[in-house]
PDB file of N, CA and C in Angstrom:
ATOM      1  N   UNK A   1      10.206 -15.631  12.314  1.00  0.00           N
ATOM      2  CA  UNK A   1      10.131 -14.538  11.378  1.00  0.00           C
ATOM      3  C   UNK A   1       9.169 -13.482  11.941  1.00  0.00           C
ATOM      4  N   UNK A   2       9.431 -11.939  11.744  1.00  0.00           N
ATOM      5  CA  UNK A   2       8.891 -11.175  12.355  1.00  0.00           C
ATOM      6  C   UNK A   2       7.791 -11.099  11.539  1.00  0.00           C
ATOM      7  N   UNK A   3       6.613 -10.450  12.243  1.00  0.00           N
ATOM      8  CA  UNK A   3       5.401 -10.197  10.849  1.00  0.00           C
ATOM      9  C   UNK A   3       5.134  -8.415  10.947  1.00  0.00           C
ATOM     10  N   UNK A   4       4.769  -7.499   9.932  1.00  0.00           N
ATOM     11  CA  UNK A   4       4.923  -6.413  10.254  1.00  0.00           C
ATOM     12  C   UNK A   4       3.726  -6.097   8.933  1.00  0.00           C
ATOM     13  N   UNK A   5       2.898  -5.213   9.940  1.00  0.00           N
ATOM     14  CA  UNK A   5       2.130  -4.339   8.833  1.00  0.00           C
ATOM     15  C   UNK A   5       2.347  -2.882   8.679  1.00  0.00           C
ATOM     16  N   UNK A   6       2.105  -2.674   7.513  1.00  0.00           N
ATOM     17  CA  UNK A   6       2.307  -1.412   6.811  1.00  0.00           C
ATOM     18  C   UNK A   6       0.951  -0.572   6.429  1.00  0.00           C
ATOM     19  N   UNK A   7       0.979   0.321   7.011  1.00  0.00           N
ATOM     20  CA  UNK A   7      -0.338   1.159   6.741  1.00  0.00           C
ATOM     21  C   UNK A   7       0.022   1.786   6.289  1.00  0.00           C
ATOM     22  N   UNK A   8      -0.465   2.509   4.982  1.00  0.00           N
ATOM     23  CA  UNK A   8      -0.088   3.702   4.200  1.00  0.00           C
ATOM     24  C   UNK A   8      -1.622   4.250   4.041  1.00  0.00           C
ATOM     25  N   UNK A   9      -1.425   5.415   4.094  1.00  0.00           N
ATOM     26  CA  UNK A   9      -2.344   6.516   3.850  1.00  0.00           C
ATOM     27  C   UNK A   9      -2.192   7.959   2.783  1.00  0.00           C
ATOM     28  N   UNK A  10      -1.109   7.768   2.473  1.00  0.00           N
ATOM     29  CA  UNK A  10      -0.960   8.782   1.374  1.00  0.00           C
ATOM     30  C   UNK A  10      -1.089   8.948  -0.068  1.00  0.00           C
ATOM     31  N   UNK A  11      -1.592   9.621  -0.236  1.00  0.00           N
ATOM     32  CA  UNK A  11      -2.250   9.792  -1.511  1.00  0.00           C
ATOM     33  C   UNK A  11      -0.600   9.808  -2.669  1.00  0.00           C
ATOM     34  N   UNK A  12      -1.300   9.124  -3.892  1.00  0.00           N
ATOM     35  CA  UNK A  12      -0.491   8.556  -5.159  1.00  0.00           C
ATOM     36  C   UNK A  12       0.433  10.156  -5.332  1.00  0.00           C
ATOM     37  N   UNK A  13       0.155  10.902  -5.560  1.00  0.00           N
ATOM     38  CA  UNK A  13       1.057  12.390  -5.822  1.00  0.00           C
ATOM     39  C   UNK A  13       1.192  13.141  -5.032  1.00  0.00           C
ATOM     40  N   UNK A  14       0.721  12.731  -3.942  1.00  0.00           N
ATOM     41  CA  UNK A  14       1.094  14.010  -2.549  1.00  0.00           C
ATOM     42  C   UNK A  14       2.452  14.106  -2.156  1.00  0.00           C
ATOM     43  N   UNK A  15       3.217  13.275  -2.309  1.00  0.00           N
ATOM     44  CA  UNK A  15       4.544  13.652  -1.947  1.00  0.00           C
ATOM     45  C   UNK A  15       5.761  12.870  -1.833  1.00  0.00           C
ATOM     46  N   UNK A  16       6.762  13.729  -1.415  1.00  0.00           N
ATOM     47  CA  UNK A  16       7.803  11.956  -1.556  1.00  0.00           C
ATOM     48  C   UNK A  16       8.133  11.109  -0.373  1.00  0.00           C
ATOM     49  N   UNK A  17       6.899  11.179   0.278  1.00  0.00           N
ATOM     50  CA  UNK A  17       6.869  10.293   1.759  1.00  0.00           C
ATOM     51  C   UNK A  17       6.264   9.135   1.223  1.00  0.00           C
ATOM     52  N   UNK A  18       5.450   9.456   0.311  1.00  0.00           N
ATOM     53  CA  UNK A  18       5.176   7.768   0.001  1.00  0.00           C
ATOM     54  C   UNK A  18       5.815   6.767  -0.635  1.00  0.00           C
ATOM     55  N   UNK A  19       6.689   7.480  -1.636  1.00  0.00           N
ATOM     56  CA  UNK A  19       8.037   6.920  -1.884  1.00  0.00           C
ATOM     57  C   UNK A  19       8.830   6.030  -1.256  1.00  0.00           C
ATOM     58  N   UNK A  20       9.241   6.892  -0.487  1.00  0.00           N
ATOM     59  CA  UNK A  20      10.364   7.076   0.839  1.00  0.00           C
ATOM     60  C   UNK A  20       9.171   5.348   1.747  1.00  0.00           C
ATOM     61  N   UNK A  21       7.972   5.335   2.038  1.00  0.00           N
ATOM     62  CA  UNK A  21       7.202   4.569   2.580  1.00  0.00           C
ATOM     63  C   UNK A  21       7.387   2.813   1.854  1.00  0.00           C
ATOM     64  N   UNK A  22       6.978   3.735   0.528  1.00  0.00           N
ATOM     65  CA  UNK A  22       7.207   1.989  -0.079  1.00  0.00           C
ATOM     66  C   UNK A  22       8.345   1.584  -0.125  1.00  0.00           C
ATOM     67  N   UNK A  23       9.497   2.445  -0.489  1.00  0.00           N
ATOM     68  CA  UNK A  23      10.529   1.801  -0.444  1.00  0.00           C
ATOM     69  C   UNK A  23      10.986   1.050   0.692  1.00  0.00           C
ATOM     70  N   UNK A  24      10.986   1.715   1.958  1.00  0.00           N
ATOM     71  CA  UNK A  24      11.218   0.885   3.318  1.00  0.00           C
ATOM     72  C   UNK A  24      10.398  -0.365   3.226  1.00  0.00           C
ATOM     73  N   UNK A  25       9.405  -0.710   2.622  1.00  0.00           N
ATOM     74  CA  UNK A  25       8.563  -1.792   2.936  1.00  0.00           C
ATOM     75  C   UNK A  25       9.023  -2.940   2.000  1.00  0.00           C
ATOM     76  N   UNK A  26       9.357  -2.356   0.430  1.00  0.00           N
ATOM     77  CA  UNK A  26       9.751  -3.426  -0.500  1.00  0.00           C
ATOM     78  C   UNK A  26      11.410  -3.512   0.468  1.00  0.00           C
ATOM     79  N   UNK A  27      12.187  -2.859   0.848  1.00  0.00           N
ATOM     80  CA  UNK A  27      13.059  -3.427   1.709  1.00  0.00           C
ATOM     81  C   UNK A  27      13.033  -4.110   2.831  1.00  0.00           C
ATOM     82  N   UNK A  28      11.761  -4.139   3.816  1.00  0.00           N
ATOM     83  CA  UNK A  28      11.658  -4.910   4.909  1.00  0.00           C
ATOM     84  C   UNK A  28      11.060  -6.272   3.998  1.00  0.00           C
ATOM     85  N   UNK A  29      10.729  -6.345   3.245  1.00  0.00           N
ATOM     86  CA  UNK A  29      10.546  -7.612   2.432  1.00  0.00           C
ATOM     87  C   UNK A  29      10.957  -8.639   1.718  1.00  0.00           C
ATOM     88  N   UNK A  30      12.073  -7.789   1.357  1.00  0.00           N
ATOM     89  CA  UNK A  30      13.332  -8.200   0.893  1.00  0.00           C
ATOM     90  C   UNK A  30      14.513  -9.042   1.808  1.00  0.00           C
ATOM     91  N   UNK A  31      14.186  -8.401   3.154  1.00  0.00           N
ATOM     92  CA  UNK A  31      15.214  -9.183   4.375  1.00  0.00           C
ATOM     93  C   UNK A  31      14.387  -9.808   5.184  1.00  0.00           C
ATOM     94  N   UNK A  32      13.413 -10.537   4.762  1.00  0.00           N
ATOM     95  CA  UNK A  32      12.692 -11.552   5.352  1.00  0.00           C
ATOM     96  C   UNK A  32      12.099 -11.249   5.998  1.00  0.00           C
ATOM     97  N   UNK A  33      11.527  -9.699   6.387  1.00  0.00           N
ATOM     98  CA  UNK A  33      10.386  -9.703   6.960  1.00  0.00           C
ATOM     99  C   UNK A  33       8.699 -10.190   6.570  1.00  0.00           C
ATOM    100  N   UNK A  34       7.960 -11.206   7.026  1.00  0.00           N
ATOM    101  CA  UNK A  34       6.230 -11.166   6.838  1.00  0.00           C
ATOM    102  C   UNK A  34       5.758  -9.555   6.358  1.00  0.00           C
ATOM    103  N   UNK A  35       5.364  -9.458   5.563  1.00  0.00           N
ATOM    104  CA  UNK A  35       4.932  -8.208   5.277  1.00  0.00           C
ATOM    105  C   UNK A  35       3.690  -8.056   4.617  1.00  0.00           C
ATOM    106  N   UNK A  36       3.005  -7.330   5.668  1.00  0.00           N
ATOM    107  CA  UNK A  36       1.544  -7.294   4.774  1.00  0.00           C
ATOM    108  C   UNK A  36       1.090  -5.840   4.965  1.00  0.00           C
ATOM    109  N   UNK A  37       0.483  -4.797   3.947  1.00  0.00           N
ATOM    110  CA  UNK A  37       0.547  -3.556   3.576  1.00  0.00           C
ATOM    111  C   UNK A  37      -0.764  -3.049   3.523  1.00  0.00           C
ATOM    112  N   UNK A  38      -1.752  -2.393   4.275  1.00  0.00           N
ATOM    113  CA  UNK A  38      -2.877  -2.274   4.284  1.00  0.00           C
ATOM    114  C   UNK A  38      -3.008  -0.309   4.043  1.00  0.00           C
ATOM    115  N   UNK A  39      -3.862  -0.759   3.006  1.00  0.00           N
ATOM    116  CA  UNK A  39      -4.523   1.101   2.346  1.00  0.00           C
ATOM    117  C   UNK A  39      -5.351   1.577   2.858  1.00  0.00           C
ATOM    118  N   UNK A  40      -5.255   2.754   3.249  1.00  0.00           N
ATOM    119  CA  UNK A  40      -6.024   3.375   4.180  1.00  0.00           C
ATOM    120  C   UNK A  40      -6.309   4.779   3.831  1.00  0.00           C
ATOM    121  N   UNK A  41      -7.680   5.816   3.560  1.00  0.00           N
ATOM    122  CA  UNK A  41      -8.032   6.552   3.344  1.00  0.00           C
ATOM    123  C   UNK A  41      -7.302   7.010   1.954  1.00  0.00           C
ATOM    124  N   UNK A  42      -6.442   8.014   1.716  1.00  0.00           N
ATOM    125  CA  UNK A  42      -5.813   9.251   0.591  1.00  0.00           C
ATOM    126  C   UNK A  42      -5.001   7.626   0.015  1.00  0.00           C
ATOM    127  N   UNK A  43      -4.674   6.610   0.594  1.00  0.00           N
ATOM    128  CA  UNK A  43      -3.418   5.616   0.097  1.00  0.00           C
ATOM    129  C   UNK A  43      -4.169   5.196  -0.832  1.00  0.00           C
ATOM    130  N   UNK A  44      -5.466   4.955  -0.896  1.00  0.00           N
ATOM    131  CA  UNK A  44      -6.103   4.095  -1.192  1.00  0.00           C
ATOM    132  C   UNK A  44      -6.119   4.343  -2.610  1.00  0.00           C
ATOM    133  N   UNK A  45      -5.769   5.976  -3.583  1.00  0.00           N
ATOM    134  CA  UNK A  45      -5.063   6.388  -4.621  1.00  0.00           C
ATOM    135  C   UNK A  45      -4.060   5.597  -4.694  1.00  0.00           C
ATOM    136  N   UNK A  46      -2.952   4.840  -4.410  1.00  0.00           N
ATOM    137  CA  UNK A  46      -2.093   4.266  -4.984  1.00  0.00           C
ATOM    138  C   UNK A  46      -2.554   2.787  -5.520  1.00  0.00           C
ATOM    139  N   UNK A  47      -3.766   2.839  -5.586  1.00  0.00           N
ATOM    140  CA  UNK A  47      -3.843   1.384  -6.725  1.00  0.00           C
ATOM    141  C   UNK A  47      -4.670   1.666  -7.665  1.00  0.00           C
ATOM    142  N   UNK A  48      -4.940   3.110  -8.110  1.00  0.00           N
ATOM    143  CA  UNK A  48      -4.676   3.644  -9.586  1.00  0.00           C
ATOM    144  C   UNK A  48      -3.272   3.926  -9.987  1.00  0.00           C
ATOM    145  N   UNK A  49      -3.413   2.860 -10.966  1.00  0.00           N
ATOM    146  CA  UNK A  49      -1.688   2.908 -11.802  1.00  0.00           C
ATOM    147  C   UNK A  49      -1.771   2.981 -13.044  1.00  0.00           C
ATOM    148  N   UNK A  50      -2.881   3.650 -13.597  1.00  0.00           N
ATOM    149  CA  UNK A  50      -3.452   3.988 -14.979  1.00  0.00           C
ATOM    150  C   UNK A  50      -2.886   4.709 -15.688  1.00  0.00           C
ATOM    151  N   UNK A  51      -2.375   6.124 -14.249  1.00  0.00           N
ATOM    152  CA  UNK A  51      -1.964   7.356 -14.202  1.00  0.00           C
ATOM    153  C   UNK A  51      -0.473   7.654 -15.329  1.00  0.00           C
ATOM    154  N   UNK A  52      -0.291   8.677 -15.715  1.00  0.00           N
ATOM    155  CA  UNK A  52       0.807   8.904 -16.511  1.00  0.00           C
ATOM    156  C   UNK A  52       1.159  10.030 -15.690  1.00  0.00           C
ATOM    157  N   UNK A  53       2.894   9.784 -15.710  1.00  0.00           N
ATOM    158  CA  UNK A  53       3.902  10.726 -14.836  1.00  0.00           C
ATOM    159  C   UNK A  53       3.791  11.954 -16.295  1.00  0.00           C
ATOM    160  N   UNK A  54       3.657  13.590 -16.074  1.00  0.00           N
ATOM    161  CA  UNK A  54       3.731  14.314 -16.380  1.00  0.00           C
ATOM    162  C   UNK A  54       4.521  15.367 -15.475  1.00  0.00           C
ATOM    163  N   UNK A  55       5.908  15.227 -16.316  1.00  0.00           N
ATOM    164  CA  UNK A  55       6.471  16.498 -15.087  1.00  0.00           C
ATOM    165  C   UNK A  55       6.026  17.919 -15.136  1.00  0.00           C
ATOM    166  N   UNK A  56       4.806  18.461 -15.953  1.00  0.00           N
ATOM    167  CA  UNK A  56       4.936  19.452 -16.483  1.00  0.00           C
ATOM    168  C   UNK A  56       3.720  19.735 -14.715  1.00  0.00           C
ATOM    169  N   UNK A  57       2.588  18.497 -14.595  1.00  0.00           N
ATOM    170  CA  UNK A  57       1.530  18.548 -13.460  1.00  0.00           C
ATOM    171  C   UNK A  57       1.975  18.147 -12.066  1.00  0.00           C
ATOM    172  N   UNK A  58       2.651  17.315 -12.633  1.00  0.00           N
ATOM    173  CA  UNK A  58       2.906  16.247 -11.088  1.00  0.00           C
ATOM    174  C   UNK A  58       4.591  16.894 -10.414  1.00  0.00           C
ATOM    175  N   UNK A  59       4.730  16.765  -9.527  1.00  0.00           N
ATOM    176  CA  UNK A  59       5.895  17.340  -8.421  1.00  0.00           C
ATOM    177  C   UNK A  59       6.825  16.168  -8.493  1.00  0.00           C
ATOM    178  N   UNK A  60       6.044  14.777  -8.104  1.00  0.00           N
ATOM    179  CA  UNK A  60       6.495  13.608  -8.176  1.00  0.00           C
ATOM    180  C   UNK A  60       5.926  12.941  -8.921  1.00  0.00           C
ATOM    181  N   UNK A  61       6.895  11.531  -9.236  1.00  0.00           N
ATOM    182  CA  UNK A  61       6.591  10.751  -9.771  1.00  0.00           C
ATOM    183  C   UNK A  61       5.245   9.752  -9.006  1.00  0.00           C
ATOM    184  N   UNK A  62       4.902   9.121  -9.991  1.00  0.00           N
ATOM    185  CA  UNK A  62       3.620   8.262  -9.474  1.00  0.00           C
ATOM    186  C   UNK A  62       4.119   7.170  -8.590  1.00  0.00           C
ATOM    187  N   UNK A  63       3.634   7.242  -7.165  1.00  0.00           N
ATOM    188  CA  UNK A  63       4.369   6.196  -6.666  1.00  0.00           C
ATOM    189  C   UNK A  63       3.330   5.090  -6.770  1.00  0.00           C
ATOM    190  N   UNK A  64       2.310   4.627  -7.715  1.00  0.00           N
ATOM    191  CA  UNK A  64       1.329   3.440  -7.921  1.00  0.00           C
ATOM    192  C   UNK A  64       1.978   2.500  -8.861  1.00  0.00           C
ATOM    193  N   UNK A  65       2.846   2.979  -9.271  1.00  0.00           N
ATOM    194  CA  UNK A  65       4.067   2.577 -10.266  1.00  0.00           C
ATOM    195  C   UNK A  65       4.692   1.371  -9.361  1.00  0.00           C
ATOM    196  N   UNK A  66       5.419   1.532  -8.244  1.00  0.00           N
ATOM    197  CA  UNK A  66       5.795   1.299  -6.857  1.00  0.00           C
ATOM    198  C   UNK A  66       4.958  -0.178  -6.518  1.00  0.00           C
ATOM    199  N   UNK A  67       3.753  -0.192  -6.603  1.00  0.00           N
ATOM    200  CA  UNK A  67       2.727  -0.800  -6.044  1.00  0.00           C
ATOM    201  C   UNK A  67       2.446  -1.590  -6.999  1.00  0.00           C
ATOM    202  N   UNK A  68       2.457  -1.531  -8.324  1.00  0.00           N
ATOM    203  CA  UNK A  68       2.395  -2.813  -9.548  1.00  0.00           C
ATOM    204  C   UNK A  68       3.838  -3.508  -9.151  1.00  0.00           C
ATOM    205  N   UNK A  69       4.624  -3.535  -8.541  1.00  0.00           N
ATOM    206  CA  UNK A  69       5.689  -4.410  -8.485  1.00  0.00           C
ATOM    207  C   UNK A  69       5.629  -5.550  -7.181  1.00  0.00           C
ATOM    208  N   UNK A  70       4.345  -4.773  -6.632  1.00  0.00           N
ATOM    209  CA  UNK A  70       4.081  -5.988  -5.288  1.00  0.00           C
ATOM    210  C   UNK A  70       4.509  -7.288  -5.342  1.00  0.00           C
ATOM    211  N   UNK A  71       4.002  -7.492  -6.267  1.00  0.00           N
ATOM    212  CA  UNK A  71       3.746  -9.212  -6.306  1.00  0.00           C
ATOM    213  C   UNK A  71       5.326 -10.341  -6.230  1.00  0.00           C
ATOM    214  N   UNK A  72       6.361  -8.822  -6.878  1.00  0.00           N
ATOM    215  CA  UNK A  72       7.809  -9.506  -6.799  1.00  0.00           C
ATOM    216  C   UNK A  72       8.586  -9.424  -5.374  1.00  0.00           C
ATOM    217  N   UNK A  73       7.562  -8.926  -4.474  1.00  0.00           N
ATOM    218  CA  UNK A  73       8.102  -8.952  -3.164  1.00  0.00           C
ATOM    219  C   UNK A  73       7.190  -9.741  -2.508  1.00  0.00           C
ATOM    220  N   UNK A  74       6.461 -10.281  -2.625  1.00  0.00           N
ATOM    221  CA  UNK A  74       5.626 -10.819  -1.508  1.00  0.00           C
ATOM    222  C   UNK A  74       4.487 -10.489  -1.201  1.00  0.00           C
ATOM    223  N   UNK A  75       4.349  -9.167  -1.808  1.00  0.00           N
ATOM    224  CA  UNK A  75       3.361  -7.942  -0.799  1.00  0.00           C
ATOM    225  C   UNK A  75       2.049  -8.227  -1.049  1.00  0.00           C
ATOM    226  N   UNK A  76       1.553  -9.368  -1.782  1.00  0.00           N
ATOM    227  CA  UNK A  76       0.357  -9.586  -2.686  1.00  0.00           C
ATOM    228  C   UNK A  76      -0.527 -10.301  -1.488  1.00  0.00           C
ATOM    229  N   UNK A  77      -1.307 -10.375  -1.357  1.00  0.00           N
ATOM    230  CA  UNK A  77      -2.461  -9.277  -1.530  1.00  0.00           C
ATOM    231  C   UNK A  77      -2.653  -8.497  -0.579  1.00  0.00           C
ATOM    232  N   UNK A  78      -2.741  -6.763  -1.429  1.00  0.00           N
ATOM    233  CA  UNK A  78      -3.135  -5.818  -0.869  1.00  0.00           C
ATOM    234  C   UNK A  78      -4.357  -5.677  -0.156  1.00  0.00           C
ATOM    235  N   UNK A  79      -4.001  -5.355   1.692  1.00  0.00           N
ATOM    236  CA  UNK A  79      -5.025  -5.582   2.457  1.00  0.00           C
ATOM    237  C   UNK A  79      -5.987  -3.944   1.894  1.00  0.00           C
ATOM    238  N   UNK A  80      -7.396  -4.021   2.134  1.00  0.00           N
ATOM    239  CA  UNK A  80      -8.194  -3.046   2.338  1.00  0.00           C
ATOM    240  C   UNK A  80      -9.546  -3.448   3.195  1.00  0.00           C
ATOM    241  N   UNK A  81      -9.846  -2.484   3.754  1.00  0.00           N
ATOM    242  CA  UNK A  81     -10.771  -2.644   5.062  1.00  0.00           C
ATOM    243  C   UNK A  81     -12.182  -2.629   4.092  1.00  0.00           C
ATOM    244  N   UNK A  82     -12.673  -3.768   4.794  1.00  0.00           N
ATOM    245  CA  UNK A  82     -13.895  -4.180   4.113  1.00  0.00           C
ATOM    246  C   UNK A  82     -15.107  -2.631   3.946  1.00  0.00           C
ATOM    247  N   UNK A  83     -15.338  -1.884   4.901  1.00  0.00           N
ATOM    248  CA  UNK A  83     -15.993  -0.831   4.056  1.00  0.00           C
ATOM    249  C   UNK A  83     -15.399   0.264   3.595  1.00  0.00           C
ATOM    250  N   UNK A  84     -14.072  -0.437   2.571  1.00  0.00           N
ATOM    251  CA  UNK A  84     -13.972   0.396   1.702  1.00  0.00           C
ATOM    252  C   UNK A  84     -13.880  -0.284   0.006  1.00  0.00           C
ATOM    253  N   UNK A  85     -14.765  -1.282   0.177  1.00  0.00           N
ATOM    254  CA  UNK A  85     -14.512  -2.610  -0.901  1.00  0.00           C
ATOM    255  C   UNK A  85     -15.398  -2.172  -2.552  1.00  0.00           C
ATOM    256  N   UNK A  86     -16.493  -0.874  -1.423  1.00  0.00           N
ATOM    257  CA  UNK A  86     -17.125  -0.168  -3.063  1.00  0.00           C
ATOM    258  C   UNK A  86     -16.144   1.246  -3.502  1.00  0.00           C
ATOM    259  N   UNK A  87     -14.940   1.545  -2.959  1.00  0.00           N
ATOM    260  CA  UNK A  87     -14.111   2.726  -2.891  1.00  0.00           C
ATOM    261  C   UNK A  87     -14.168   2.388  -4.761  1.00  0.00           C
ATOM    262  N   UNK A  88     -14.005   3.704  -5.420  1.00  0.00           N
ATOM    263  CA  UNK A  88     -13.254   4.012  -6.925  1.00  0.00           C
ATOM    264  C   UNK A  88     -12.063   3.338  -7.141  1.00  0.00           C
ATOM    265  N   UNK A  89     -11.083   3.489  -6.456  1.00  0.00           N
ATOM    266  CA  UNK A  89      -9.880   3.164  -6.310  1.00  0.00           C
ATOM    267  C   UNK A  89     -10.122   1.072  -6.545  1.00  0.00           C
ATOM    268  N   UNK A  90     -10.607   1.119  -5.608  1.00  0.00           N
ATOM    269  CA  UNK A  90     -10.691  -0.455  -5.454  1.00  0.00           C
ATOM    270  C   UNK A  90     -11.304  -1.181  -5.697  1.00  0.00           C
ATOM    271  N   UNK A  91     -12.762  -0.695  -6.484  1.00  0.00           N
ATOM    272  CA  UNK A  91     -13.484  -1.508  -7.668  1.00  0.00           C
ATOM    273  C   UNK A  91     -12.825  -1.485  -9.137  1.00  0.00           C
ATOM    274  N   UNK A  92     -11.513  -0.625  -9.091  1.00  0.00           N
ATOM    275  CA  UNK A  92     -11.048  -0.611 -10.418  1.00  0.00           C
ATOM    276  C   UNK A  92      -9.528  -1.120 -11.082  1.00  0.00           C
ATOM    277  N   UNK A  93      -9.385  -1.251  -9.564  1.00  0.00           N
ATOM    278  CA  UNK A  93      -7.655  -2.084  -9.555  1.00  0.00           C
ATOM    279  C   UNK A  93      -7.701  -3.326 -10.728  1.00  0.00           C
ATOM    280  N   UNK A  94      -6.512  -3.354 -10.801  1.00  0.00           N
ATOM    281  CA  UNK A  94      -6.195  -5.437 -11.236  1.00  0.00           C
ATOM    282  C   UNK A  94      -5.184  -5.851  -9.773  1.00  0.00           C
ATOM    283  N   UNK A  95      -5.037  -5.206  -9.103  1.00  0.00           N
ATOM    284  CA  UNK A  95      -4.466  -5.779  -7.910  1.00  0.00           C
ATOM    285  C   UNK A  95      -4.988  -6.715  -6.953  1.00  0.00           C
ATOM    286  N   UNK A  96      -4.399  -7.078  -6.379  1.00  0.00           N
ATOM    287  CA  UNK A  96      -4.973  -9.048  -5.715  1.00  0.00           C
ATOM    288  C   UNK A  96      -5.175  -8.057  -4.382  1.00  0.00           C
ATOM    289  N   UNK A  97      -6.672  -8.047  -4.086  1.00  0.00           N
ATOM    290  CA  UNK A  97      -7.049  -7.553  -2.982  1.00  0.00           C
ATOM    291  C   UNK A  97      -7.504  -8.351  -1.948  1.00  0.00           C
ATOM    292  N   UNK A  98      -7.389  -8.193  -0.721  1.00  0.00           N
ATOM    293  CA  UNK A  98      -7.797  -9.021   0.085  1.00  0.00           C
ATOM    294  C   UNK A  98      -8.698  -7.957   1.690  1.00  0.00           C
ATOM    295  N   UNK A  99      -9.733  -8.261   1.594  1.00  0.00           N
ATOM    296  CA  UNK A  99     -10.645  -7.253   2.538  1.00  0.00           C
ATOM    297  C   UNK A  99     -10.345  -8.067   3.871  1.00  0.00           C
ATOM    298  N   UNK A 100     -10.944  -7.074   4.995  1.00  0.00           N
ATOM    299  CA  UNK A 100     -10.067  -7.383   6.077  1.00  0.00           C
ATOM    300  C   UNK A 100     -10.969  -6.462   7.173  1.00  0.00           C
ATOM    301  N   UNK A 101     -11.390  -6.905   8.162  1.00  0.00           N
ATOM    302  CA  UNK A 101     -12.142  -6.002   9.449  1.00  0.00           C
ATOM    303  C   UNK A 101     -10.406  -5.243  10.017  1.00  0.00           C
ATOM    304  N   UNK A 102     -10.457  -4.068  10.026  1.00  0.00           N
ATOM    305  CA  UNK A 102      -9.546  -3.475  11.068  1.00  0.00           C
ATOM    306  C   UNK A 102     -10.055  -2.759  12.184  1.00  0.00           C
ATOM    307  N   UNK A 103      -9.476  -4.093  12.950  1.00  0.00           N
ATOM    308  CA  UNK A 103      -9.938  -3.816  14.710  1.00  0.00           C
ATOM    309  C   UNK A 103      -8.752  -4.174  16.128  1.00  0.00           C
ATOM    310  N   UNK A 104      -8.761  -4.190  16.896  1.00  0.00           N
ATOM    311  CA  UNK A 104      -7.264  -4.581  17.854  1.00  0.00           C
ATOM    312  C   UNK A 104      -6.896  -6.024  17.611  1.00  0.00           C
ATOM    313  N   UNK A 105      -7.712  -6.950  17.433  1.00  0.00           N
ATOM    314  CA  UNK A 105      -7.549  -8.267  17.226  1.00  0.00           C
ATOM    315  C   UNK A 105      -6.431  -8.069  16.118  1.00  0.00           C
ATOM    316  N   UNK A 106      -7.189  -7.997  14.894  1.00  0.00           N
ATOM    317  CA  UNK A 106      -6.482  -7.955  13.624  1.00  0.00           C
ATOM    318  C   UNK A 106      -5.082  -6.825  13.599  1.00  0.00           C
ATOM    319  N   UNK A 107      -5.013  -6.113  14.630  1.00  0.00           N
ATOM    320  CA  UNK A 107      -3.355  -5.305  14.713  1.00  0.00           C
ATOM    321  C   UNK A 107      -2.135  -5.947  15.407  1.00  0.00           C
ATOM    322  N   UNK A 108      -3.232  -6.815  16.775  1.00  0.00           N
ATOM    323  CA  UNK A 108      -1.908  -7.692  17.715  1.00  0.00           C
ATOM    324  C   UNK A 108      -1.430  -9.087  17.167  1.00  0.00           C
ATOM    325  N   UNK A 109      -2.079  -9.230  15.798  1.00  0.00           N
ATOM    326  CA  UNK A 109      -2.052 -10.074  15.170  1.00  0.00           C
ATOM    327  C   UNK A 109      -0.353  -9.788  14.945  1.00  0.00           C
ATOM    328  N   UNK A 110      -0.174  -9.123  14.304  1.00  0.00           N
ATOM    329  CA  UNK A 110       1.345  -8.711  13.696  1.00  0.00           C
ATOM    330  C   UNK A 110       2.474  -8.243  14.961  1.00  0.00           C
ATOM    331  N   UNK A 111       3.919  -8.304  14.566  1.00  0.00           N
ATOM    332  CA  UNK A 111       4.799  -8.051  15.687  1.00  0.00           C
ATOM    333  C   UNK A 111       4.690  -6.684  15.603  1.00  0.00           C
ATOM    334  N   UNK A 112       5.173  -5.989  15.068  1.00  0.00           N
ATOM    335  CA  UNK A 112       5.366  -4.781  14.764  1.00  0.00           C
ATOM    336  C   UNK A 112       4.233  -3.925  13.580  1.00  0.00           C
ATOM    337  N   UNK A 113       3.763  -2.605  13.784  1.00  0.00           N
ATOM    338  CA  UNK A 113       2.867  -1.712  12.991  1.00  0.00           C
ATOM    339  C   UNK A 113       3.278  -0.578  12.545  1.00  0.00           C
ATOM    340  N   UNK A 114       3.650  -0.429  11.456  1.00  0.00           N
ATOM    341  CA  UNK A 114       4.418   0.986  10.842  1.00  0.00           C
ATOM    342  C   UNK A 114       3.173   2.376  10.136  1.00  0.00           C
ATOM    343  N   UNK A 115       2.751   2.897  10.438  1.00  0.00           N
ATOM    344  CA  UNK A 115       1.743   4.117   9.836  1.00  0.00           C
ATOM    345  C   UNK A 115       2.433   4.863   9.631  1.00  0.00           C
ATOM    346  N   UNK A 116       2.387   5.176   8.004  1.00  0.00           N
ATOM    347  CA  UNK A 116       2.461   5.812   7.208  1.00  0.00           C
ATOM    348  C   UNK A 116       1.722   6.875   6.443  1.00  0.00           C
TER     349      UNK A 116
END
């Protein structure tokens, strides 16, 4: 089985690449890929899912919406790099977090690396 990480970096309303991001990932998960999904800088907004879709503010929909469904794919637990473990975002989740040094070790770990 292949193992593949997912880095996302885009912020919860910036656009519909993050969409477009999770969706490829809840699909590489779905066809048996290892999949493990690590938040990184602006991403690190998608595990506020507090948020309410207002079309009158928002362009897009909330893709943190997206990210409460982890757990029915596999995707659980959401990696985040240990100094970002006092971030807003991630002292306030209910999401199953799991901290993590990101360094070359921890990348050749996986077959494949998708940045997002």
């Amino acid at each position: 089985m292949k193992s593949v990480l997912v880095i996302l970096t885009q912020a919860n309303l910036a656009n519909l690449q993050v969409h477009e991001s999770l969706s490829a990932t809840m699909v590489l998960a779905t066809f048996g890929c290892e999949v493990k999904v690590l938040l990184q800088d602006a991403g690190l907004s998608l595990l506020h899912s507090e948020l309410q879709f207002d079309q009158f503010k928002h362009a897009f929909k909330i893709a943190s919406n997206m990210v409460d469904s982890f757990e029915f794919y596999d995707l659980s637990p959401i990696l985040v790099e240990q100094k970002n473990q006092h971030n807003h975002f991630v002292t306030q989740t209910e999401q199953d977090i799991e901290f993590i040094e990101f360094n070359s070790e921890f990348i050749q770990s996986f077959d494949f690396v998708l940045y997002w």
